[in-house]
N, C-alpha and C. Protein backbone atom coordinates (compact mmCIF):
# COMPACT_ATOMS: atom_id res chain seq x y z
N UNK A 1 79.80 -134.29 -19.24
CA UNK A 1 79.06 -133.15 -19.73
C UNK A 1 77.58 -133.49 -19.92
N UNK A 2 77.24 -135.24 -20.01
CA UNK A 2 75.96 -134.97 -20.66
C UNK A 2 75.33 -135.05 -18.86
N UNK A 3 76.19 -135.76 -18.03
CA UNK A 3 75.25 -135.57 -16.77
C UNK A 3 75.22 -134.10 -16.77
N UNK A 4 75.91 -133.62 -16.21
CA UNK A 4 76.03 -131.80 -16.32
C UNK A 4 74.19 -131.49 -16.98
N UNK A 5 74.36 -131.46 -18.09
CA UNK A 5 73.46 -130.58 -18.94
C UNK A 5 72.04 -131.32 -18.88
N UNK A 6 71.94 -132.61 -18.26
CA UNK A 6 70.47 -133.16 -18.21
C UNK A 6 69.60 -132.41 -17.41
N UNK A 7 69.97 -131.90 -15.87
CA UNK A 7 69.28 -130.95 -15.22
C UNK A 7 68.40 -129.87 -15.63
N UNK A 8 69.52 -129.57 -16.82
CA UNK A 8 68.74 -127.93 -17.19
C UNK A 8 68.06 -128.53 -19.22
N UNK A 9 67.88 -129.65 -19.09
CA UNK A 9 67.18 -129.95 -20.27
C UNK A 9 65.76 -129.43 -20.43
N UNK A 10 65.67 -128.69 -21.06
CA UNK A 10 64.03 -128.25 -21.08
C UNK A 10 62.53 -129.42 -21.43
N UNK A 11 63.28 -130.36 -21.44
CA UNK A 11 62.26 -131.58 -21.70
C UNK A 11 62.80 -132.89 -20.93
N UNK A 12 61.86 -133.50 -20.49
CA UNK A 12 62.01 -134.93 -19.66
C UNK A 12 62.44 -136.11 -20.71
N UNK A 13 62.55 -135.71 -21.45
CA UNK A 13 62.21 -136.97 -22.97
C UNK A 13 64.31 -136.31 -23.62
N UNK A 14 64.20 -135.16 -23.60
CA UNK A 14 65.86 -135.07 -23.55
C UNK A 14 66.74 -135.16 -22.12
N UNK A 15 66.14 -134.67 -21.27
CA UNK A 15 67.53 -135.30 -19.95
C UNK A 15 67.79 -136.82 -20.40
N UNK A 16 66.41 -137.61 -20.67
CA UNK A 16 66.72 -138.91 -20.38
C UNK A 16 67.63 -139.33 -21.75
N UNK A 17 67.25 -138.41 -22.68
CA UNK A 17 68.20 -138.98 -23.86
C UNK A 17 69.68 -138.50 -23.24
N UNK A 18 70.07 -137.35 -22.79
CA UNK A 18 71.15 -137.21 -22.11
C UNK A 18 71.82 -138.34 -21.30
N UNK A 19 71.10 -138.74 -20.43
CA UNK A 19 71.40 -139.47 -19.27
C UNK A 19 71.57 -140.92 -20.34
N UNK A 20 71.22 -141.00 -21.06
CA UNK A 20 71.34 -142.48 -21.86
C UNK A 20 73.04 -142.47 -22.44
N UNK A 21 73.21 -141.34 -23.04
CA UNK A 21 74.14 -141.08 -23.69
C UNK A 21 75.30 -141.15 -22.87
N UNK A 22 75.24 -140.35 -21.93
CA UNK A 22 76.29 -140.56 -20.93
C UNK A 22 76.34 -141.97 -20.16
N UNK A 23 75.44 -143.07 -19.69
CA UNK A 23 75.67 -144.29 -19.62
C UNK A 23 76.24 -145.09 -21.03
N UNK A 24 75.75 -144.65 -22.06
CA UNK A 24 76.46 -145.48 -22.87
C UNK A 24 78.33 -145.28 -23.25
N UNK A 25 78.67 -143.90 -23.02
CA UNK A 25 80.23 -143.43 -22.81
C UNK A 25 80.41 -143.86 -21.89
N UNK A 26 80.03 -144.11 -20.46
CA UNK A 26 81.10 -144.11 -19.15
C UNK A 26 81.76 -145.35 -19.28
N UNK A 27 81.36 -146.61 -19.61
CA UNK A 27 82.36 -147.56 -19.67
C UNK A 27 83.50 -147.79 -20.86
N UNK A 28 83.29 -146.71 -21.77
CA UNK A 28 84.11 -146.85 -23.06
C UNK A 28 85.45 -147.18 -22.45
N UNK A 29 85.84 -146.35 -21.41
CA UNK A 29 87.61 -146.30 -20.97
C UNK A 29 88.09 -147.89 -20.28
N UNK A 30 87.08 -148.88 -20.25
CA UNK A 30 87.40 -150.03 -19.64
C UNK A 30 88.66 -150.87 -20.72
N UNK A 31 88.13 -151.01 -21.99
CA UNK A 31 89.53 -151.48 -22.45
C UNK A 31 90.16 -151.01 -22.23
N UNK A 32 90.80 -149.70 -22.96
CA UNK A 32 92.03 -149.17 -22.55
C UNK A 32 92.37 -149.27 -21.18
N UNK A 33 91.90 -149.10 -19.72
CA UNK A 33 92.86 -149.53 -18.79
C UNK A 33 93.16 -150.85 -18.95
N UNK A 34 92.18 -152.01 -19.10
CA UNK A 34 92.60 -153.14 -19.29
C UNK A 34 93.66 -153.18 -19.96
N UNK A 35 94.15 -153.06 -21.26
CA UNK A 35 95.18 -152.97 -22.03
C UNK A 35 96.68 -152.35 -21.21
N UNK A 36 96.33 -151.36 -20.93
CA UNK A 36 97.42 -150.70 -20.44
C UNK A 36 98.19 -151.25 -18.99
N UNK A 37 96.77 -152.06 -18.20
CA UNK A 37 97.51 -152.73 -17.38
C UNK A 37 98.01 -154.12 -17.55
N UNK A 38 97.58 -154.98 -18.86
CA UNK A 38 98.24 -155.60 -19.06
C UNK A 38 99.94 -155.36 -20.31
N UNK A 39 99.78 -154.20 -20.49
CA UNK A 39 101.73 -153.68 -20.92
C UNK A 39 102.11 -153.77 -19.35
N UNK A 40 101.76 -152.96 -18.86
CA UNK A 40 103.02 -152.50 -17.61
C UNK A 40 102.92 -154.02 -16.40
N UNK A 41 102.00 -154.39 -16.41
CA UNK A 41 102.36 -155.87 -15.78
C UNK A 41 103.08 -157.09 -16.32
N UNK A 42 103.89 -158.00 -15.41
CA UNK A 42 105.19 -158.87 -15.73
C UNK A 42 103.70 -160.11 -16.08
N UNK A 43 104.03 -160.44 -17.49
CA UNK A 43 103.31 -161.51 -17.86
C UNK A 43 102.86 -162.41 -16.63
N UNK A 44 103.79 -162.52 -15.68
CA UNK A 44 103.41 -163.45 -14.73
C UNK A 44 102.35 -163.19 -13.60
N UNK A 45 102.08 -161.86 -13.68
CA UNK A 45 101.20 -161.00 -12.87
C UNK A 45 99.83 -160.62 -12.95
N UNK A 46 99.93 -160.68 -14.81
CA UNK A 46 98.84 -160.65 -15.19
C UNK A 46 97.41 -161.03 -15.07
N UNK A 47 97.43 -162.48 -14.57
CA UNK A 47 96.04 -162.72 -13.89
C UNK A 47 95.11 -161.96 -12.74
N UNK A 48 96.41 -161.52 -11.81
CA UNK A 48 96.43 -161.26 -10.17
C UNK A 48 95.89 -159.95 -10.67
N UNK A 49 96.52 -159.72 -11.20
CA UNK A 49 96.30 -157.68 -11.82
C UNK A 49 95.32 -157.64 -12.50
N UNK A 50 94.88 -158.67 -13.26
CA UNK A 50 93.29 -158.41 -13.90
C UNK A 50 92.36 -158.57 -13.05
N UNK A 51 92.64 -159.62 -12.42
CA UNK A 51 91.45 -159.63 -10.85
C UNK A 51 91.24 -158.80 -10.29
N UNK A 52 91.87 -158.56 -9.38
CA UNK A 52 92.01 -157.52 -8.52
C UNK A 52 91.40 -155.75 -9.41
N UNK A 53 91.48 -155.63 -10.52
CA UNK A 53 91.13 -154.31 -11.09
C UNK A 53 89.44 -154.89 -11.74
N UNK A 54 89.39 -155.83 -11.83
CA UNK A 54 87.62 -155.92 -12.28
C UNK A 54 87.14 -156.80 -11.17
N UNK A 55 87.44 -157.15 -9.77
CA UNK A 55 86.65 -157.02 -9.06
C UNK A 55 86.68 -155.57 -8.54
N UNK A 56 87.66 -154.67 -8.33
CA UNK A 56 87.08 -153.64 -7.47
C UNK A 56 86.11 -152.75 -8.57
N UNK A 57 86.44 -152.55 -10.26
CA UNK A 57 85.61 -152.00 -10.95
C UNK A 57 83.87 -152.75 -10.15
N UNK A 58 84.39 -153.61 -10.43
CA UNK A 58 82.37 -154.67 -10.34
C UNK A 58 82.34 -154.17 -8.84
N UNK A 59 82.76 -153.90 -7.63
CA UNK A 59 82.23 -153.59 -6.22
C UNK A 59 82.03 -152.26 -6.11
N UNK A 60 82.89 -151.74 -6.50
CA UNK A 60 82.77 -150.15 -6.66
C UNK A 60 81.56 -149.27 -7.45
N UNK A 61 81.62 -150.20 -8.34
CA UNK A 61 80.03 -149.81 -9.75
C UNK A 61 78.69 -149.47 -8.70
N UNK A 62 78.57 -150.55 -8.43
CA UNK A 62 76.82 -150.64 -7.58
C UNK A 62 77.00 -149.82 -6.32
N UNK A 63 78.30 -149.36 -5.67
CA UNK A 63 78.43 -148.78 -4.35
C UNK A 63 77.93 -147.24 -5.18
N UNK A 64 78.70 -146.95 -5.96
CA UNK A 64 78.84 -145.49 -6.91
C UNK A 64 77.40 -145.04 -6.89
N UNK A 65 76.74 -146.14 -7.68
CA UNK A 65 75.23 -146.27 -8.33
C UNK A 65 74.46 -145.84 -7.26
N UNK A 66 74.63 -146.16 -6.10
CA UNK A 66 73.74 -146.28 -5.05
C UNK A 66 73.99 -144.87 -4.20
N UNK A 67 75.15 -144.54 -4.04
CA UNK A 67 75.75 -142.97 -3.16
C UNK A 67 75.16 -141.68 -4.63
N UNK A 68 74.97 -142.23 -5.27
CA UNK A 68 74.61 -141.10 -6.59
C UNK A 68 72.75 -141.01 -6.44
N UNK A 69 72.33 -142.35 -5.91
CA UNK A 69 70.98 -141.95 -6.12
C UNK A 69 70.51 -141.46 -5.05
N UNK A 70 71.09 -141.45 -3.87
CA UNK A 70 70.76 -141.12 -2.50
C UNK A 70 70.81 -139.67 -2.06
């Protein structure tokens, strides 16, 4: 919502407070998947399954970043 509403901010000094706000929420949901994928993974899996989900978070981030500014 706060990307949404930065566009039509009537001041440059609030989009950017917008746009701050919403970078500071977007990563909130990273524990909780973390967490949740370590319940439903077999203790023994757990490493493989944390890898694999924060490298593609970390490759995916800067690809996102970059198709958004373009």
């Amino acid at each position: 919502m706060f990307l949404i509403a930065a566009p039509t901010a009537p001041t440059a000094a609030l989009a950017m407070a917008l746009f701050l706000a919403r970078e500071a929420l977007v990563e909130m949901d990273v524990p909780t998947g973390q967490s949740y994928v370590m319940a439903v993974v077999k203790p023994s899996e757990r490493m493989f399954a944390s890898g694999v989900t924060n490298v593609t978070r970390n490759v995916a981030w800067p690809l996102a970043r970059r198709w958004r500014a373009s």
